[in-house]
PDB file of N, CA and C in Angstrom:
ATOM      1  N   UNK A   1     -53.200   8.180  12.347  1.00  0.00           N
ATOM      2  CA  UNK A   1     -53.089   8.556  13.718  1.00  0.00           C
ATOM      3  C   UNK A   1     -51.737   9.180  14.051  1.00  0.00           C
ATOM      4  N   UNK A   2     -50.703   9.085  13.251  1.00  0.00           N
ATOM      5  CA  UNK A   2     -49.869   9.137  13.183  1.00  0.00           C
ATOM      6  C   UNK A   2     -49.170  10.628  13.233  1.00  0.00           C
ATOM      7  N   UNK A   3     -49.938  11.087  12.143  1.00  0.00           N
ATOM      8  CA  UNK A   3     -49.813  12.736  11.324  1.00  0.00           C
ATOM      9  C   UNK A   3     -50.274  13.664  12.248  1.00  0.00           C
ATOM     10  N   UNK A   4     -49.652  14.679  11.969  1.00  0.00           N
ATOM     11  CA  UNK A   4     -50.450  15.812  12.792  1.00  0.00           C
ATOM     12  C   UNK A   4     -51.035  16.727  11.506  1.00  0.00           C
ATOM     13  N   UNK A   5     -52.224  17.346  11.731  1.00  0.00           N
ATOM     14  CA  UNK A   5     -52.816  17.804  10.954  1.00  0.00           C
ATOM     15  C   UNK A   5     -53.047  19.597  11.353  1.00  0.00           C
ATOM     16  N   UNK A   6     -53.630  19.990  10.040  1.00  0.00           N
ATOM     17  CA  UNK A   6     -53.582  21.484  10.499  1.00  0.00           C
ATOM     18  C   UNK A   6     -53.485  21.979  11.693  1.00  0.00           C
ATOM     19  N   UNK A   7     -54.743  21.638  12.224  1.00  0.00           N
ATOM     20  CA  UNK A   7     -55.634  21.955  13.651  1.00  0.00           C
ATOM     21  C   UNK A   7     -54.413  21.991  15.169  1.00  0.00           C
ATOM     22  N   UNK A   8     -54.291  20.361  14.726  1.00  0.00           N
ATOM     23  CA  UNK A   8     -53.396  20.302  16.084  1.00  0.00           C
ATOM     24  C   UNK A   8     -52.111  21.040  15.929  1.00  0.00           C
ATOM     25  N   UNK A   9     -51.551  21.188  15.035  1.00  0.00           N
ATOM     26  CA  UNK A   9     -50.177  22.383  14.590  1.00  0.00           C
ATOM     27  C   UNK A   9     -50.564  23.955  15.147  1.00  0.00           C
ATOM     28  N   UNK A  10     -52.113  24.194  15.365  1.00  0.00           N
ATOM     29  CA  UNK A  10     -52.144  25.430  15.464  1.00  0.00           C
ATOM     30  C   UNK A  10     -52.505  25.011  17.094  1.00  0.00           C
ATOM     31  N   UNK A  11     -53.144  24.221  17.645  1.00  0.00           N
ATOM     32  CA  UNK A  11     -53.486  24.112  19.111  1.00  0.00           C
ATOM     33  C   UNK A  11     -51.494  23.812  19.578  1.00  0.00           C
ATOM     34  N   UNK A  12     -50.859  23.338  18.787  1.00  0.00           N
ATOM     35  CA  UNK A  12     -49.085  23.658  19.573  1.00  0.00           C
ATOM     36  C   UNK A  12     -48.227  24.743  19.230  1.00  0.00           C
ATOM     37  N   UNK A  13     -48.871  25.377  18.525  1.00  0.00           N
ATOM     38  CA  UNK A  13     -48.268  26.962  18.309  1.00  0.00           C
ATOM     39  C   UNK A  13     -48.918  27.834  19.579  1.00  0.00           C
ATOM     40  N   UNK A  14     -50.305  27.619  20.193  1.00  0.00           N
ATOM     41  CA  UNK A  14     -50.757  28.587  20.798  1.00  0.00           C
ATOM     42  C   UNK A  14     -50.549  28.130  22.028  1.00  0.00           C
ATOM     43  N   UNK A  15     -50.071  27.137  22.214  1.00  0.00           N
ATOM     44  CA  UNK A  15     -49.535  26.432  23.972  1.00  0.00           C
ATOM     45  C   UNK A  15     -48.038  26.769  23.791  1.00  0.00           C
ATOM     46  N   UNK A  16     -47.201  26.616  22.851  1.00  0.00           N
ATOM     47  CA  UNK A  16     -45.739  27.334  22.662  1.00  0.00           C
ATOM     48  C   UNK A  16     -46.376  29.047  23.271  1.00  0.00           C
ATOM     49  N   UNK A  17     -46.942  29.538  22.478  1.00  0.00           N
ATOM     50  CA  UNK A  17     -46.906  30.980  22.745  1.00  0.00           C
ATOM     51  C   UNK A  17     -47.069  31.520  24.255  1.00  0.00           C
ATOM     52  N   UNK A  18     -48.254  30.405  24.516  1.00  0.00           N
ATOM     53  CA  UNK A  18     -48.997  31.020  25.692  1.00  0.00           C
ATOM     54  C   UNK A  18     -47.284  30.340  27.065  1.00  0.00           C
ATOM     55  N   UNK A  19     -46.916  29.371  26.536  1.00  0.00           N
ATOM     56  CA  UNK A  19     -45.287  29.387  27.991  1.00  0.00           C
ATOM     57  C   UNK A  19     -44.294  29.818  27.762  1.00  0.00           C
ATOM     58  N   UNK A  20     -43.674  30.540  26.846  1.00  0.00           N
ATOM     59  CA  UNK A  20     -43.244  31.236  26.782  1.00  0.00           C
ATOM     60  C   UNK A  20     -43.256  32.652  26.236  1.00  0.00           C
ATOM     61  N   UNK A  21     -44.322  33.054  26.111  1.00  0.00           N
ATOM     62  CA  UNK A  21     -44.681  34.256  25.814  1.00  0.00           C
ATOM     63  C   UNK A  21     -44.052  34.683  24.136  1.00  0.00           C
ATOM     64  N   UNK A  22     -44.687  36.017  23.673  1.00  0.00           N
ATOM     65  CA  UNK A  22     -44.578  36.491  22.870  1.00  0.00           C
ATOM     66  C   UNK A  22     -43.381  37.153  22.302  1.00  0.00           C
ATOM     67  N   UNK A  23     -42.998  37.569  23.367  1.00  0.00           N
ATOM     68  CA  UNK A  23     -41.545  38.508  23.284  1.00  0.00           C
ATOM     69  C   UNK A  23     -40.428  37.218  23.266  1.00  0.00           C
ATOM     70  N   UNK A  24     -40.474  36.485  23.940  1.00  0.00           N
ATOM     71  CA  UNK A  24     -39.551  35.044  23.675  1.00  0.00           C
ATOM     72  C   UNK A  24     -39.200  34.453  22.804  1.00  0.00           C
ATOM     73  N   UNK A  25     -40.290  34.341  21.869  1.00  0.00           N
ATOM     74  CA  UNK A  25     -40.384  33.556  20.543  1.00  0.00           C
ATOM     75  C   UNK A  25     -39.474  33.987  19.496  1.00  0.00           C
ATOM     76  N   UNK A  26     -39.116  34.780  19.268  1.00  0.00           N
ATOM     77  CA  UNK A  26     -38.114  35.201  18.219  1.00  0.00           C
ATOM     78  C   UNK A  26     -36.437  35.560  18.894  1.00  0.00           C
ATOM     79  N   UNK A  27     -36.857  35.226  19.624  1.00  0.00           N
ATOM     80  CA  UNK A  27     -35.392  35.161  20.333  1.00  0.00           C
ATOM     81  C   UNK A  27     -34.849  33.406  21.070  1.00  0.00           C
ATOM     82  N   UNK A  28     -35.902  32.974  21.279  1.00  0.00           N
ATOM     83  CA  UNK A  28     -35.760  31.347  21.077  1.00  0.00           C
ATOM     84  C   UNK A  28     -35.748  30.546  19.490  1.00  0.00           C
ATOM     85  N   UNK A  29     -36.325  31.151  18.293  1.00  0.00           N
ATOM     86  CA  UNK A  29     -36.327  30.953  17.163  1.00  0.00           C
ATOM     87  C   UNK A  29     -34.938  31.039  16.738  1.00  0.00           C
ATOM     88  N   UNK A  30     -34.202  32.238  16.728  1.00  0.00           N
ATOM     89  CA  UNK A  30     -33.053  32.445  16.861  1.00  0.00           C
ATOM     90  C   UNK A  30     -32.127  32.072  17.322  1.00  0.00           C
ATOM     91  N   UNK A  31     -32.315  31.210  18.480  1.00  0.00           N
ATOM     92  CA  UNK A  31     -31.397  30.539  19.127  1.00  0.00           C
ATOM     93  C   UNK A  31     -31.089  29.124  18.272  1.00  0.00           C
ATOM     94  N   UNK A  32     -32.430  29.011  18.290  1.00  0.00           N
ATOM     95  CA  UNK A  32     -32.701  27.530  17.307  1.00  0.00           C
ATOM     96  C   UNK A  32     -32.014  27.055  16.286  1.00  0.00           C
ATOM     97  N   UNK A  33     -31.998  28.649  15.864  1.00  0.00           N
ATOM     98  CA  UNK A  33     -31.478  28.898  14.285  1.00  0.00           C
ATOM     99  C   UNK A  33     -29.840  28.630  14.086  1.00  0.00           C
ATOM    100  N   UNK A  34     -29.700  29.423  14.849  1.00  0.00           N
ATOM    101  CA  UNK A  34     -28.086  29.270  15.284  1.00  0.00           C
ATOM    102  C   UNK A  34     -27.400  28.170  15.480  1.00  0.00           C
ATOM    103  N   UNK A  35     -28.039  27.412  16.584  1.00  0.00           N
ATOM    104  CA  UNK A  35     -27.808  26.070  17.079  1.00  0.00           C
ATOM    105  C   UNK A  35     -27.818  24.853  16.227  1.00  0.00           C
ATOM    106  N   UNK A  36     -28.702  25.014  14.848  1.00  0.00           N
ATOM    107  CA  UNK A  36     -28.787  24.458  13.748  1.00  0.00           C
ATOM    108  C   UNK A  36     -27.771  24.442  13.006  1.00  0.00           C
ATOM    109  N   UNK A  37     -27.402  25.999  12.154  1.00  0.00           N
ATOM    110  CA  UNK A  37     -25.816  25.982  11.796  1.00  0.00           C
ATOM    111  C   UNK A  37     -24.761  25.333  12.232  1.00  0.00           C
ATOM    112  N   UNK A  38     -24.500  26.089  13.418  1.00  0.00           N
ATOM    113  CA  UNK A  38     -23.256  25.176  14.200  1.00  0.00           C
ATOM    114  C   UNK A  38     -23.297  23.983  14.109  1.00  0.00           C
ATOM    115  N   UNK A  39     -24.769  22.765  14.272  1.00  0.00           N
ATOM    116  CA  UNK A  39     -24.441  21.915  14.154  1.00  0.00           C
ATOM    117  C   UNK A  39     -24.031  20.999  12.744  1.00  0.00           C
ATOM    118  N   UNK A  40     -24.670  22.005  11.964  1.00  0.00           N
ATOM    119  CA  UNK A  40     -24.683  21.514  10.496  1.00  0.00           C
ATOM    120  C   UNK A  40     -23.301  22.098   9.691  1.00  0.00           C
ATOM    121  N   UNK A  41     -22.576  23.159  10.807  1.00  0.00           N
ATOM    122  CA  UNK A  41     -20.856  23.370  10.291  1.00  0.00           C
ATOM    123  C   UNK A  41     -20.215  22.160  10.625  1.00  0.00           C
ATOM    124  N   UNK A  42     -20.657  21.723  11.931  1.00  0.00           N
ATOM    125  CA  UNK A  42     -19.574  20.967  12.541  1.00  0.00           C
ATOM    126  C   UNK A  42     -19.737  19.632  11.937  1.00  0.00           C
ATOM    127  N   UNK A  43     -20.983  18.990  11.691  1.00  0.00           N
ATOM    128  CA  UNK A  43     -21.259  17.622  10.785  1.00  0.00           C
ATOM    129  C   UNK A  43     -20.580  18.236   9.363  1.00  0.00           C
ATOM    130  N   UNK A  44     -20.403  18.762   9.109  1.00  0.00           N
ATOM    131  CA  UNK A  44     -19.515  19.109   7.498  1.00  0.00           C
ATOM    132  C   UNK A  44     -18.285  18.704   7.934  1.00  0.00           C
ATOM    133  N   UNK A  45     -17.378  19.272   9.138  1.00  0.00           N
ATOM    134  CA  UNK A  45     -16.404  19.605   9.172  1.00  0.00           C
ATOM    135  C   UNK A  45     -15.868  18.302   9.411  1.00  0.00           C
ATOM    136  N   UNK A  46     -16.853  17.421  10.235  1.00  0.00           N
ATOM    137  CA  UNK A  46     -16.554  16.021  10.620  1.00  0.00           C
ATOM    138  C   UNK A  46     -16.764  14.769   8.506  1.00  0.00           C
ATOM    139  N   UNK A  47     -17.385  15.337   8.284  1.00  0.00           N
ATOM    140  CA  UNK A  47     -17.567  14.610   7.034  1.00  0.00           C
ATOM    141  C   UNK A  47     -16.212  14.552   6.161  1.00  0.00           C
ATOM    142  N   UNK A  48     -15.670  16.251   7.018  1.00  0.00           N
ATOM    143  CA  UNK A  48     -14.934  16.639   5.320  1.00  0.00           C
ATOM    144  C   UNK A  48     -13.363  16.040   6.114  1.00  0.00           C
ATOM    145  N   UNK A  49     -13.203  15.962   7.501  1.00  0.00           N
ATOM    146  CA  UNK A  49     -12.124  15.272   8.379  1.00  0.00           C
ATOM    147  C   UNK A  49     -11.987  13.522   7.633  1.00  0.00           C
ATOM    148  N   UNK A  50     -13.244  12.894   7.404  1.00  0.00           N
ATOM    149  CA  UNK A  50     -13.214  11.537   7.385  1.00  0.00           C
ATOM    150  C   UNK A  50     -12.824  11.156   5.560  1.00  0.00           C
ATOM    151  N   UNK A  51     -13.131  12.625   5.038  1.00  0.00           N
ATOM    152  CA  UNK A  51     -12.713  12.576   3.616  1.00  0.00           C
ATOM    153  C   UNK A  51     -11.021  12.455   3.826  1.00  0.00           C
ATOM    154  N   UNK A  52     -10.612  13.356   4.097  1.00  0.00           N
ATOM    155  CA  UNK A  52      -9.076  13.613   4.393  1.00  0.00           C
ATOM    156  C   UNK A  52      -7.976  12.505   5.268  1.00  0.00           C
ATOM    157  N   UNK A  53      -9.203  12.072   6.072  1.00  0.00           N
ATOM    158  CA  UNK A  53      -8.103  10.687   6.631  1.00  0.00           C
ATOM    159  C   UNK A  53      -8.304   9.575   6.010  1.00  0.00           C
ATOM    160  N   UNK A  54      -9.101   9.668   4.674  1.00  0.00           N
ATOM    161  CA  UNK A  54      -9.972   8.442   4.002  1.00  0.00           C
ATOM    162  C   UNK A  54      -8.341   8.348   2.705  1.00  0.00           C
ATOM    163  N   UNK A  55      -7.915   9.828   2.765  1.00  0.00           N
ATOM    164  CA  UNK A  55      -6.923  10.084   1.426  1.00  0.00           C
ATOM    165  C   UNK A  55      -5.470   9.619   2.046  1.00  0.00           C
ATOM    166  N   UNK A  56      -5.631   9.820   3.075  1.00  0.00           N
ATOM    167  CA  UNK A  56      -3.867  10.078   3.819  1.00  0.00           C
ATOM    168  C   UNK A  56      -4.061   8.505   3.714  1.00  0.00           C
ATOM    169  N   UNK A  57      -5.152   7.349   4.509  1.00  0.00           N
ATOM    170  CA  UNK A  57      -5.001   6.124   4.596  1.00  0.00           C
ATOM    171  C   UNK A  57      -4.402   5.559   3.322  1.00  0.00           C
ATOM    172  N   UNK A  58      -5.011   6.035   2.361  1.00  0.00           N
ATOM    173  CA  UNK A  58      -4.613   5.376   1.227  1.00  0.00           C
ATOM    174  C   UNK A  58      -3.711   6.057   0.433  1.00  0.00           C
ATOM    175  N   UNK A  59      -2.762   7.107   0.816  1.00  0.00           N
ATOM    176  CA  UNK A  59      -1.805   7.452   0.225  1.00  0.00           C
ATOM    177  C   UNK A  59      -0.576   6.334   1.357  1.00  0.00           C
ATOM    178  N   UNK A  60      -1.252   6.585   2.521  1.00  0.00           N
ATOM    179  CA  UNK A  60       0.021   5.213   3.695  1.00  0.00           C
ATOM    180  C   UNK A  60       0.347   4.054   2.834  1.00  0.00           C
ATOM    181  N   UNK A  61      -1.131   3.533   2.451  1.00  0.00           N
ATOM    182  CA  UNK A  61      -1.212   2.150   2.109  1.00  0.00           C
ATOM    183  C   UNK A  61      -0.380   1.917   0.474  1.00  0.00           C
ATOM    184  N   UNK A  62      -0.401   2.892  -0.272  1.00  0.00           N
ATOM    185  CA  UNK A  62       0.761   2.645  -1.865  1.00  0.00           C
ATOM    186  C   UNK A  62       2.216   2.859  -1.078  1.00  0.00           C
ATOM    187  N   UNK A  63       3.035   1.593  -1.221  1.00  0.00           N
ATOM    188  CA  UNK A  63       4.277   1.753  -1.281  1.00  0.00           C
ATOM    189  C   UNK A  63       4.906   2.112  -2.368  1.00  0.00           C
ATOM    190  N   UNK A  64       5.678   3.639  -1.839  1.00  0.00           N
ATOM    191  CA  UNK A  64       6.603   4.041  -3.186  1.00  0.00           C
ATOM    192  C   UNK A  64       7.386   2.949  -3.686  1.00  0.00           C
ATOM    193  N   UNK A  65       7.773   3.433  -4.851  1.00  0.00           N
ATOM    194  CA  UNK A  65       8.398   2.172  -6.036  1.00  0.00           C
ATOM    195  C   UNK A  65       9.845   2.661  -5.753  1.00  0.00           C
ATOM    196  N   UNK A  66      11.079   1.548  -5.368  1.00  0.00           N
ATOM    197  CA  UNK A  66      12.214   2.808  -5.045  1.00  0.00           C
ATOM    198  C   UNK A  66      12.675   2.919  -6.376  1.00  0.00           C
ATOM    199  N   UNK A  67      13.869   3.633  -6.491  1.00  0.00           N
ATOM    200  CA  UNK A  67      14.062   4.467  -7.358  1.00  0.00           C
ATOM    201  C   UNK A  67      14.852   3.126  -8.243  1.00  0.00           C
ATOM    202  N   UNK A  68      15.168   3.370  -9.432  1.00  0.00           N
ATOM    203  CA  UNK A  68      15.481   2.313 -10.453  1.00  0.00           C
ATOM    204  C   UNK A  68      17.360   2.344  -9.906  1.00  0.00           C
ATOM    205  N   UNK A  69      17.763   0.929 -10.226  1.00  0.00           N
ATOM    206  CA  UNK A  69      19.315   1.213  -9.968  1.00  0.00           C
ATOM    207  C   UNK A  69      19.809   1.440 -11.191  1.00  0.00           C
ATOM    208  N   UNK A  70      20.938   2.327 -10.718  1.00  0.00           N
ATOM    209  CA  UNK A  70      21.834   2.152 -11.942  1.00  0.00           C
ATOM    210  C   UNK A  70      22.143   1.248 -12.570  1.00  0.00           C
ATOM    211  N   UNK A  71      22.574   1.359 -13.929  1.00  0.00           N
ATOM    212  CA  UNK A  71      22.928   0.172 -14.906  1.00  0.00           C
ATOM    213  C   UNK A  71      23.861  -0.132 -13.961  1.00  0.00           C
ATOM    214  N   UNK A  72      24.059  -1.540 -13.982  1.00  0.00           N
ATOM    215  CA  UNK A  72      25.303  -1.989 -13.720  1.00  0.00           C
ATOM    216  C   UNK A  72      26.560  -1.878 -15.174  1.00  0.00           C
ATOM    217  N   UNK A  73      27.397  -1.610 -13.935  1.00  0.00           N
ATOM    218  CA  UNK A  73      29.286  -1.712 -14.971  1.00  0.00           C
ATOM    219  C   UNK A  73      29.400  -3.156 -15.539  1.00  0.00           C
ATOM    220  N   UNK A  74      29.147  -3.429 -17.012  1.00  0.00           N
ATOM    221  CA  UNK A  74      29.049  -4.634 -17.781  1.00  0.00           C
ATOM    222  C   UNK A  74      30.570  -4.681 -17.662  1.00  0.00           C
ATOM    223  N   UNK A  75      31.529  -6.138 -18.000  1.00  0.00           N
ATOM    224  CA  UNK A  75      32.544  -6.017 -17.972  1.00  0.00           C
ATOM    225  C   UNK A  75      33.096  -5.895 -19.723  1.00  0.00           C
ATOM    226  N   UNK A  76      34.298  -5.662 -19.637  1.00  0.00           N
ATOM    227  CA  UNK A  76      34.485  -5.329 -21.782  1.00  0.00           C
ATOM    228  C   UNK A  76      34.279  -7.368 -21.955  1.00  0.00           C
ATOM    229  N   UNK A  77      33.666  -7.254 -23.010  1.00  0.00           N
ATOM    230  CA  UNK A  77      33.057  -8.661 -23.354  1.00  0.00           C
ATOM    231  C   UNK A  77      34.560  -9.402 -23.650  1.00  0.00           C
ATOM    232  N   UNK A  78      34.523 -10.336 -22.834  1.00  0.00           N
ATOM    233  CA  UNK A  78      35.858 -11.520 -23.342  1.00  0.00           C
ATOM    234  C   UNK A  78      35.175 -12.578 -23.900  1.00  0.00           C
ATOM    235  N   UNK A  79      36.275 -12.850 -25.314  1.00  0.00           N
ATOM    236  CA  UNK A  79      35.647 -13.755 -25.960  1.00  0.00           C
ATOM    237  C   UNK A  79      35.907 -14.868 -25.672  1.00  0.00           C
ATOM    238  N   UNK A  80      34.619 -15.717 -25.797  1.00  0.00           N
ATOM    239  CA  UNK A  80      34.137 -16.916 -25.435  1.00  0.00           C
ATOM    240  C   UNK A  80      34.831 -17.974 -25.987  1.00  0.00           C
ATOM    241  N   UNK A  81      35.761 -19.268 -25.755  1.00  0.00           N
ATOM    242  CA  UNK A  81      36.314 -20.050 -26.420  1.00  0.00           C
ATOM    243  C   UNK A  81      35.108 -20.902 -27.339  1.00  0.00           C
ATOM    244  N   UNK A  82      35.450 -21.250 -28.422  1.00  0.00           N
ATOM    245  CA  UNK A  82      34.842 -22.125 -29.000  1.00  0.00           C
ATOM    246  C   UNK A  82      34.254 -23.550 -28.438  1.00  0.00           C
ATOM    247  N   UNK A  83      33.390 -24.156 -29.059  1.00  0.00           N
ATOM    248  CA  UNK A  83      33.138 -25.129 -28.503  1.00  0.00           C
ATOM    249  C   UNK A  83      34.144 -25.870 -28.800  1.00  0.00           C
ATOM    250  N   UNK A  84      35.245 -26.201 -29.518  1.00  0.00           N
ATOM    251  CA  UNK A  84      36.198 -27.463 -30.215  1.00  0.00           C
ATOM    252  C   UNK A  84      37.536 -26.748 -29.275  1.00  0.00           C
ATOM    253  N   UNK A  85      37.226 -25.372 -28.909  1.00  0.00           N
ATOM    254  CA  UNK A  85      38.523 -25.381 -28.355  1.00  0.00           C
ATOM    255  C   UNK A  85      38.381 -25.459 -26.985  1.00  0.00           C
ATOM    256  N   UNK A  86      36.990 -25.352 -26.573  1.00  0.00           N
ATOM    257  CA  UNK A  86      37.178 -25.887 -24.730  1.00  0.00           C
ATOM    258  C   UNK A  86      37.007 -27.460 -25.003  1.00  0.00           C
ATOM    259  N   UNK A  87      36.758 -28.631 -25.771  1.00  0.00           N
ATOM    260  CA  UNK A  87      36.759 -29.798 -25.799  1.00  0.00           C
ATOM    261  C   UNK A  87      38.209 -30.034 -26.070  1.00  0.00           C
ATOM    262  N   UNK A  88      38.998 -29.251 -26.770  1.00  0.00           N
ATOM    263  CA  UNK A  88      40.888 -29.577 -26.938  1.00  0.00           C
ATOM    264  C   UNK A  88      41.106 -29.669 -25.107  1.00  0.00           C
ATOM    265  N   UNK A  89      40.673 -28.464 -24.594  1.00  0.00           N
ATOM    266  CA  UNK A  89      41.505 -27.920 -23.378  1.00  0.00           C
ATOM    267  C   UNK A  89      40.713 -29.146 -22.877  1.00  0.00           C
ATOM    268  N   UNK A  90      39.413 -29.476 -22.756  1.00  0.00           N
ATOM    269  CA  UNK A  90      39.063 -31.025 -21.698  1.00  0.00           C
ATOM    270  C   UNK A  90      39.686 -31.754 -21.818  1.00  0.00           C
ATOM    271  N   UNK A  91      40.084 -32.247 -23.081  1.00  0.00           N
ATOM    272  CA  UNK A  91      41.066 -33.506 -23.503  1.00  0.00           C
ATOM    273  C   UNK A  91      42.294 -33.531 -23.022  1.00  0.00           C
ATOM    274  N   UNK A  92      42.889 -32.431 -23.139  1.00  0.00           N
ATOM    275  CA  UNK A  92      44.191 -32.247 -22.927  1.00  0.00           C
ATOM    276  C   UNK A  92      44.026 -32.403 -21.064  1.00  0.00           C
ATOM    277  N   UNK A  93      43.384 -31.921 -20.070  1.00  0.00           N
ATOM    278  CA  UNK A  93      42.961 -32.037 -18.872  1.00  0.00           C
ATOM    279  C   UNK A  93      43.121 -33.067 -18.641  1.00  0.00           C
ATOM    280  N   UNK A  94      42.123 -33.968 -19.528  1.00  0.00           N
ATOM    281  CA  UNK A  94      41.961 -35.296 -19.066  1.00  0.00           C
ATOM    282  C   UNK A  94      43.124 -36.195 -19.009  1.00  0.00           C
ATOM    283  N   UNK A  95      43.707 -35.942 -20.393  1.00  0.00           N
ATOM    284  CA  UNK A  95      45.233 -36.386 -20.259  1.00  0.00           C
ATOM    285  C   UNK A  95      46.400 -36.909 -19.201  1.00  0.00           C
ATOM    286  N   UNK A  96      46.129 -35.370 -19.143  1.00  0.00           N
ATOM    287  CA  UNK A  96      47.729 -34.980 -17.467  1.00  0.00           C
ATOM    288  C   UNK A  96      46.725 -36.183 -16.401  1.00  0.00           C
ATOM    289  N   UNK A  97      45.501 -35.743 -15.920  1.00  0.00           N
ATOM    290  CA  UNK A  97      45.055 -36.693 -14.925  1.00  0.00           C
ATOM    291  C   UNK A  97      45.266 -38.321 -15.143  1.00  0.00           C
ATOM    292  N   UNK A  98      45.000 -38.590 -16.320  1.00  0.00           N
ATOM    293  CA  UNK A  98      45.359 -40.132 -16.709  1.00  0.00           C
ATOM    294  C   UNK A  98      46.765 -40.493 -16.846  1.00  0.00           C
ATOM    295  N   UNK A  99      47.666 -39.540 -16.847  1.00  0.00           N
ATOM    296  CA  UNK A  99      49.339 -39.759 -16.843  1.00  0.00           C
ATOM    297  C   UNK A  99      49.754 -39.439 -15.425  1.00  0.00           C
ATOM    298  N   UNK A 100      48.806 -38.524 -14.552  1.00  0.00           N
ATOM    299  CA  UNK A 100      49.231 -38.521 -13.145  1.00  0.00           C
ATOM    300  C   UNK A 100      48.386 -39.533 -12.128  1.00  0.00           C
ATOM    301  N   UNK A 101      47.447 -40.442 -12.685  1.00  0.00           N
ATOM    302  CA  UNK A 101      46.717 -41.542 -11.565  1.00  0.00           C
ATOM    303  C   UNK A 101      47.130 -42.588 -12.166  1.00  0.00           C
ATOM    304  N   UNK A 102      47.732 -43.009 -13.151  1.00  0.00           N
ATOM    305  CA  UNK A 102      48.525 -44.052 -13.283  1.00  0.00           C
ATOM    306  C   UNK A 102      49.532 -44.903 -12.456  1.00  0.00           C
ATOM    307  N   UNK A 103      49.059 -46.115 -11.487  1.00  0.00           N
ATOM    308  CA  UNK A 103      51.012 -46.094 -10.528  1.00  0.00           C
ATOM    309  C   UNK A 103      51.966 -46.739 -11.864  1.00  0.00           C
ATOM    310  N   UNK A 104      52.791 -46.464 -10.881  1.00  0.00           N
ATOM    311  CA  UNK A 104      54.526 -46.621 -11.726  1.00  0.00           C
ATOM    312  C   UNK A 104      54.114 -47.832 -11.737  1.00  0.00           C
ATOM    313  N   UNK A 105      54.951 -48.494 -12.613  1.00  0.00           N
ATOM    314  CA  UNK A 105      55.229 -49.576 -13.226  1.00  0.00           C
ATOM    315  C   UNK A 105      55.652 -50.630 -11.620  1.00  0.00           C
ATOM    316  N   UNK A 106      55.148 -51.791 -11.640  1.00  0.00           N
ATOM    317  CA  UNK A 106      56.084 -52.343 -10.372  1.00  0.00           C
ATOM    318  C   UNK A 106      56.208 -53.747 -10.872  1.00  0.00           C
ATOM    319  N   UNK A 107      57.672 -54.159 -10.520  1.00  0.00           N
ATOM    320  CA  UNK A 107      58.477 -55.490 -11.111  1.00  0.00           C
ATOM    321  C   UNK A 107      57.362 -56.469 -10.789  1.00  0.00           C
ATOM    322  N   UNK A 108      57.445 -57.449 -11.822  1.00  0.00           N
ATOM    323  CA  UNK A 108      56.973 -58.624 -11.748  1.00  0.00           C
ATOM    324  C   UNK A 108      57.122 -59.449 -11.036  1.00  0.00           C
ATOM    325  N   UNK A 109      56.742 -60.497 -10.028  1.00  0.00           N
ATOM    326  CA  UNK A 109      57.219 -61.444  -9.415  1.00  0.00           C
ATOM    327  C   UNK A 109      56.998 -62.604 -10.270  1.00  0.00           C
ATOM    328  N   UNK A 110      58.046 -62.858 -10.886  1.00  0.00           N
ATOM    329  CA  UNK A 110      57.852 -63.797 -11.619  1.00  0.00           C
ATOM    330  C   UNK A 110      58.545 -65.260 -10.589  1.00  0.00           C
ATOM    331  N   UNK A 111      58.575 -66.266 -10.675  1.00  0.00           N
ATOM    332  CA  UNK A 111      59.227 -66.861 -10.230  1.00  0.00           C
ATOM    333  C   UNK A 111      59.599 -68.558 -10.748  1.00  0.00           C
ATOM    334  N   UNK A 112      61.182 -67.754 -11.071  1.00  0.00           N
ATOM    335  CA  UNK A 112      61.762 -69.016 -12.045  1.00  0.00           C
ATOM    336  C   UNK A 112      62.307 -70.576 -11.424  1.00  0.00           C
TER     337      UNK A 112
END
C-alpha cells in the first residue's frame, strides 16, 4: 500500500502538467536542479568545515614538547676523599669536640 506503482506515477505526472502547464515544466525542473546542487555544495562544504575543525581540535589538544635544555656546565671533577681519609678527618673532629666539652679540672673538696 505503501509503493506507488506505474499507473499512479503517470496519473501525478499528468496533474503536475495539467497546474502548471507545459511551458513551466522545464523551467521548474531546472530550478529544482539547481536548488539541488547548491544544496549538495553547501552540505560538502559543511562536511569538509567539520573535517578541518575536527584537525585544528586535535592539533590544540597535543602539547608541544619544549625544546630540550642545554647540557648543564658539569663542574671539573674534584676528587673524592677516600673512605679512610674522611674517617681520619671524623676522628680527628671528634677529637677537638671531646677536648673542647670536657670542664676543667675543679679542686677537690677534700676535707681533712
Amino acid at each position: 500500500m505503501g509503493s506507488l506503482g506505474p499507473t499512479e506515477l503517470i496519473i501525478i505526472g499528468l496533474i503536475v502538467i495539467l497546474l502548471f502547464g507545459a511551458k513551466k515544466l522545464p523551467d521548474t525542473a531546472r530550478a529544482l536542479g539547481q536548488s539541488l546542487r547548491l544544496f549538495k555544495k553547501e552540505t560538502q562544504k559543511l562536511r569538509e568545515d567539520d573535517d578541518d575543525k575536527a584537525t585544528v581540535v586535535q592539533a590544540e589538544t597535543v602539547t608541544p614538547q619544549p625544546a630540550p635544555a642545554p647540557p648543564a656546565q658539569i663542574p671539573p671533577a674534584t676528587p673524592t676523599p677516600s673512605v679512610e681519609d674522611r674517617l681520619r678527618q671524623l676522628e680527628e673532629e671528634n677529637a677537638k669536640l671531646r677536648a673542647t666539652s670536657q670542664p676543667a679540672a675543679q679542686p677537690s673538696d677534700k676535707k681533712n
